[in-house]
N, C-alpha and C. Protein backbone atom coordinates (compact mmCIF):
# COMPACT_ATOMS: atom_id res chain seq x y z
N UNK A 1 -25.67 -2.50 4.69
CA UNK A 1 -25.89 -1.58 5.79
C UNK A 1 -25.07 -0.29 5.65
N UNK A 2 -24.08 0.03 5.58
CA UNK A 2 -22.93 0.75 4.95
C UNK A 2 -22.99 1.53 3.92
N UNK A 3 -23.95 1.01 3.07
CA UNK A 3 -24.27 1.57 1.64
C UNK A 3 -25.06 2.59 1.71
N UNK A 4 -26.76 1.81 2.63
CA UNK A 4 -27.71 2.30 3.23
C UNK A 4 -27.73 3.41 3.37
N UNK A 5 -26.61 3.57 4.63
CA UNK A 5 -26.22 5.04 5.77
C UNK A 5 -25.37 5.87 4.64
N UNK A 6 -24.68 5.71 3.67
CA UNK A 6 -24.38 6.72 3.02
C UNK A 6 -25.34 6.89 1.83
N UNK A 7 -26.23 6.67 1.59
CA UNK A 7 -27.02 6.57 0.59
C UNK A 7 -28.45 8.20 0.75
N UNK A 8 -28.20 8.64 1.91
CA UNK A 8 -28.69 9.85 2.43
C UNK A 8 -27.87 11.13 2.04
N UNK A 9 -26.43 10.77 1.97
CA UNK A 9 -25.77 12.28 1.93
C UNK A 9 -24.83 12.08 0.50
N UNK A 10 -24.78 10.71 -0.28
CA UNK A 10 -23.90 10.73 -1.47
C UNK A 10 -24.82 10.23 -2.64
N UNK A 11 -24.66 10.58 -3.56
CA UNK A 11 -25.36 9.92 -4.80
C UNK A 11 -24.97 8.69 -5.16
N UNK A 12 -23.80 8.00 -5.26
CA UNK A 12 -23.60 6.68 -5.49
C UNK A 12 -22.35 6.28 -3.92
N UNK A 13 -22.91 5.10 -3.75
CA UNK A 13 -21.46 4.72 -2.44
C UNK A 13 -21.42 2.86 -2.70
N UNK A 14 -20.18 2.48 -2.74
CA UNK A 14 -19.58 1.53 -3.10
C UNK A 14 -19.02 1.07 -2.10
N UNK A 15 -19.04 -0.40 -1.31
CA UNK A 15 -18.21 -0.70 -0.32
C UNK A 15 -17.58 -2.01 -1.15
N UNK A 16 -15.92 -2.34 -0.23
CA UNK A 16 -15.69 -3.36 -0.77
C UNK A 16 -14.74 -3.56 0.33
N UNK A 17 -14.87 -4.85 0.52
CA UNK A 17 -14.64 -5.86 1.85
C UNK A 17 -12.90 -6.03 1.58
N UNK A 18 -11.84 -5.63 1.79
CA UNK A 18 -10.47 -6.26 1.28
C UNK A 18 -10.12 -6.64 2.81
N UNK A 19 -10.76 -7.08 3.42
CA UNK A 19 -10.13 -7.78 5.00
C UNK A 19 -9.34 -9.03 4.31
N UNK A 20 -8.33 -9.59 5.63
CA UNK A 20 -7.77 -10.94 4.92
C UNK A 20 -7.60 -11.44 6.37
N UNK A 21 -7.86 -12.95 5.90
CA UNK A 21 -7.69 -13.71 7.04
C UNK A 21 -6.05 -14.02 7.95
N UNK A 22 -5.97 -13.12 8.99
CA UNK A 22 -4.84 -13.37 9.85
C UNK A 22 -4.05 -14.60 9.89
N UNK A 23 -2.77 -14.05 9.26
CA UNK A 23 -2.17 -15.35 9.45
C UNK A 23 -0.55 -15.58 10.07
N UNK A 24 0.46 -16.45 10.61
CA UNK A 24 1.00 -16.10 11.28
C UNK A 24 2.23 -15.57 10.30
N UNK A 25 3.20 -14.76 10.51
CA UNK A 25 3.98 -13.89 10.14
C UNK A 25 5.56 -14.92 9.71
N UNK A 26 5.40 -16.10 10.31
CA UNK A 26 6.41 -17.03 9.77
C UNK A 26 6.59 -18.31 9.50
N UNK A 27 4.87 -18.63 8.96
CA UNK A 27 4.64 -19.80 8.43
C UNK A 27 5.00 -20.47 7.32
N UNK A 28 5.95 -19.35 6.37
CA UNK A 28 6.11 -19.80 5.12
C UNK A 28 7.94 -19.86 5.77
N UNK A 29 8.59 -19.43 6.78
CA UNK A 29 10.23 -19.92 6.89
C UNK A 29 10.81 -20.60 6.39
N UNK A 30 10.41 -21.85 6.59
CA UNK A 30 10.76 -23.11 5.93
C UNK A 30 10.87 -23.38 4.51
N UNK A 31 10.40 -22.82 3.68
CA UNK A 31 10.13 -22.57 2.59
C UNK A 31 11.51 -23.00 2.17
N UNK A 32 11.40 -23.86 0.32
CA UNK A 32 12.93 -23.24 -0.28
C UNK A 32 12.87 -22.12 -1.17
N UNK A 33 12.29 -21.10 -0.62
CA UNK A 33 11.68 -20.31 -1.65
C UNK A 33 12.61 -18.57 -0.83
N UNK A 34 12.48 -17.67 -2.30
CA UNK A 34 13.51 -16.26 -1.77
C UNK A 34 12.84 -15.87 -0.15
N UNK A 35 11.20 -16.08 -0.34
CA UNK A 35 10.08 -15.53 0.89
C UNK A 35 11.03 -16.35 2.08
N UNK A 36 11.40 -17.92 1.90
CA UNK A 36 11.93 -18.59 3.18
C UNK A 36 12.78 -17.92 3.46
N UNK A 37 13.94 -17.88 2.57
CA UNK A 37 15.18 -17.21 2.94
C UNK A 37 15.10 -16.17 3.78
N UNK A 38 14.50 -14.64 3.16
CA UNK A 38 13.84 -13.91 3.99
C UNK A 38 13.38 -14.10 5.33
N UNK A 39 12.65 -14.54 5.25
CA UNK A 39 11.95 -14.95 6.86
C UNK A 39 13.11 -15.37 7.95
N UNK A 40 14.44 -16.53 7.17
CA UNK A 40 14.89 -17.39 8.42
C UNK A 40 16.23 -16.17 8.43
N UNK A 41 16.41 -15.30 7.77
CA UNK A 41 17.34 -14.24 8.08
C UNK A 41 16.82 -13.50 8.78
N UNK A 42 15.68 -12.91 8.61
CA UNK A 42 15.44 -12.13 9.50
C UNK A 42 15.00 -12.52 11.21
N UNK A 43 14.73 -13.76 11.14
CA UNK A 43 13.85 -14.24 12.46
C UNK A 43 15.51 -14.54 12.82
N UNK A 44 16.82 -14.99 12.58
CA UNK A 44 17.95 -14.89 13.04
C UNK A 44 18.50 -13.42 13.44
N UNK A 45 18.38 -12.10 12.71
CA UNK A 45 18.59 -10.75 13.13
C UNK A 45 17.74 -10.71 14.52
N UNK A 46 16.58 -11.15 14.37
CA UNK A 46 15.85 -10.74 15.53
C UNK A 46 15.83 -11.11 16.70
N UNK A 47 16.54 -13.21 16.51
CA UNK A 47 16.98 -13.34 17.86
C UNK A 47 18.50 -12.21 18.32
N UNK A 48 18.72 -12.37 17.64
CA UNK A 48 20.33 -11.58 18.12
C UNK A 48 19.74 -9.99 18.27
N UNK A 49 18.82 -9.57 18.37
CA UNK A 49 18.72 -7.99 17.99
C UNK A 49 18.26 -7.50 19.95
N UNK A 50 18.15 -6.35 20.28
CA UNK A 50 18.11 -5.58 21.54
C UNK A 50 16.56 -5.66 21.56
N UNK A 51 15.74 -5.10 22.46
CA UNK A 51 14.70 -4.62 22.62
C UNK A 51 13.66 -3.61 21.64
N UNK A 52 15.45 -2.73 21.96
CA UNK A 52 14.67 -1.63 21.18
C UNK A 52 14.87 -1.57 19.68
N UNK A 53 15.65 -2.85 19.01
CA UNK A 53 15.10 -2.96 17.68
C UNK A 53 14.54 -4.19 16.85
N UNK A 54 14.09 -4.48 17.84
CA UNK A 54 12.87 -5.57 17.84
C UNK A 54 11.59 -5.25 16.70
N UNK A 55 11.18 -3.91 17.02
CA UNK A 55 9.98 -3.52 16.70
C UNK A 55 10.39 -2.91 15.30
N UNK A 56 11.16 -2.49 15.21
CA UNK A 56 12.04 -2.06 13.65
C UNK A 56 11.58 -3.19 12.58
N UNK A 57 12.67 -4.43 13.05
CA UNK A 57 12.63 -5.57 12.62
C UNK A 57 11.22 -6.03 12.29
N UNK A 58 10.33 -5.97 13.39
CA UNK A 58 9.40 -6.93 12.72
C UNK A 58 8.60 -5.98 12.10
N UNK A 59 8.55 -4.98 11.84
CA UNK A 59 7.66 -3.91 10.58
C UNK A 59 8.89 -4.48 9.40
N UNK A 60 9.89 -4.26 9.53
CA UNK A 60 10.97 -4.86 8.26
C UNK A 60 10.28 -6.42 7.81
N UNK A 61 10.06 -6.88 8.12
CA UNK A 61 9.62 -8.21 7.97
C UNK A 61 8.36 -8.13 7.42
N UNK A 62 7.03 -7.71 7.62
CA UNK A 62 6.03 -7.29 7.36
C UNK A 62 5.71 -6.68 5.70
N UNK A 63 6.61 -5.42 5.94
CA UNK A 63 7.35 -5.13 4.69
C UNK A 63 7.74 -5.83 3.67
N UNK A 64 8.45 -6.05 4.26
CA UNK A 64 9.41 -7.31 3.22
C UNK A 64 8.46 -8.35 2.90
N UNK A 65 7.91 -9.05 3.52
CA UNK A 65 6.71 -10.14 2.87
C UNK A 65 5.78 -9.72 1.96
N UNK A 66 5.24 -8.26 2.50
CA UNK A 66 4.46 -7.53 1.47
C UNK A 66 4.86 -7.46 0.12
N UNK A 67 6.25 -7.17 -0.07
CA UNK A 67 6.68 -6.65 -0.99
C UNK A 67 6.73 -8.02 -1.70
N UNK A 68 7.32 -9.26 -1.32
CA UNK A 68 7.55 -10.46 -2.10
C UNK A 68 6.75 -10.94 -2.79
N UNK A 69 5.06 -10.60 -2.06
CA UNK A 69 4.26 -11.12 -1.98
C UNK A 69 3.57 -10.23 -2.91
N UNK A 70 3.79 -9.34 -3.69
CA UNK A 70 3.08 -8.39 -4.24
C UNK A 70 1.80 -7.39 -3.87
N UNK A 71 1.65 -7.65 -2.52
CA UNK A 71 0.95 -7.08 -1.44
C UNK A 71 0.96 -5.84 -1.12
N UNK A 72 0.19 -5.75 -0.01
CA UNK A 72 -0.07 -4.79 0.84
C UNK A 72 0.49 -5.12 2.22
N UNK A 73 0.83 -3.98 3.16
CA UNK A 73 1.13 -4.19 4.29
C UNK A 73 0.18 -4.98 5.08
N UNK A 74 0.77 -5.96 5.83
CA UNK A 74 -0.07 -7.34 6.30
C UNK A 74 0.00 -7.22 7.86
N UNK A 75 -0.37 -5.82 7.98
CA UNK A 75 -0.30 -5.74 9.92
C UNK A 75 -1.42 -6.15 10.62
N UNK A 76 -1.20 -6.63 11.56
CA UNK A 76 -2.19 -7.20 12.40
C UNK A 76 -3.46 -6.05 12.92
């Protein structure tokens, strides 16, 4: 469908699906792995952390999984 509708104004159009299935942000904690470690440090910063750097934190986290993970940013 996508292809279709650009298929009027471009000479070639290519779609490609990279959605990923939502998943929760600290399912791997437990882990004995560097990713666990990660996770149970940071989900400890975050109980102890204020309001207003709450939201810091959990893009830091996001980040940080991305990065372990050889990823892309994994925002909701």
């Amino acid at each position: 469908p996508l292809e279709a509708l650009a298929a009027g104004c471009c000479w070639s159009a290519q779609v490609r699906d990279r959605t990923r299935v939502r998943r929760d942000l600290w399912d791997r904690a437990e882990e004995d792995t560097l990713t666990g470690l990660f996770l149970r440090t940071m989900r400890a910063r975050l109980s102890a952390a204020g309001p207003e750097e709450r939201e810091t934190l959990e893009l830091a986290v996001r980040f940080g999984l991305a990065a372990l993970e050889h990823g892309e940013d994994c925002r909701p």
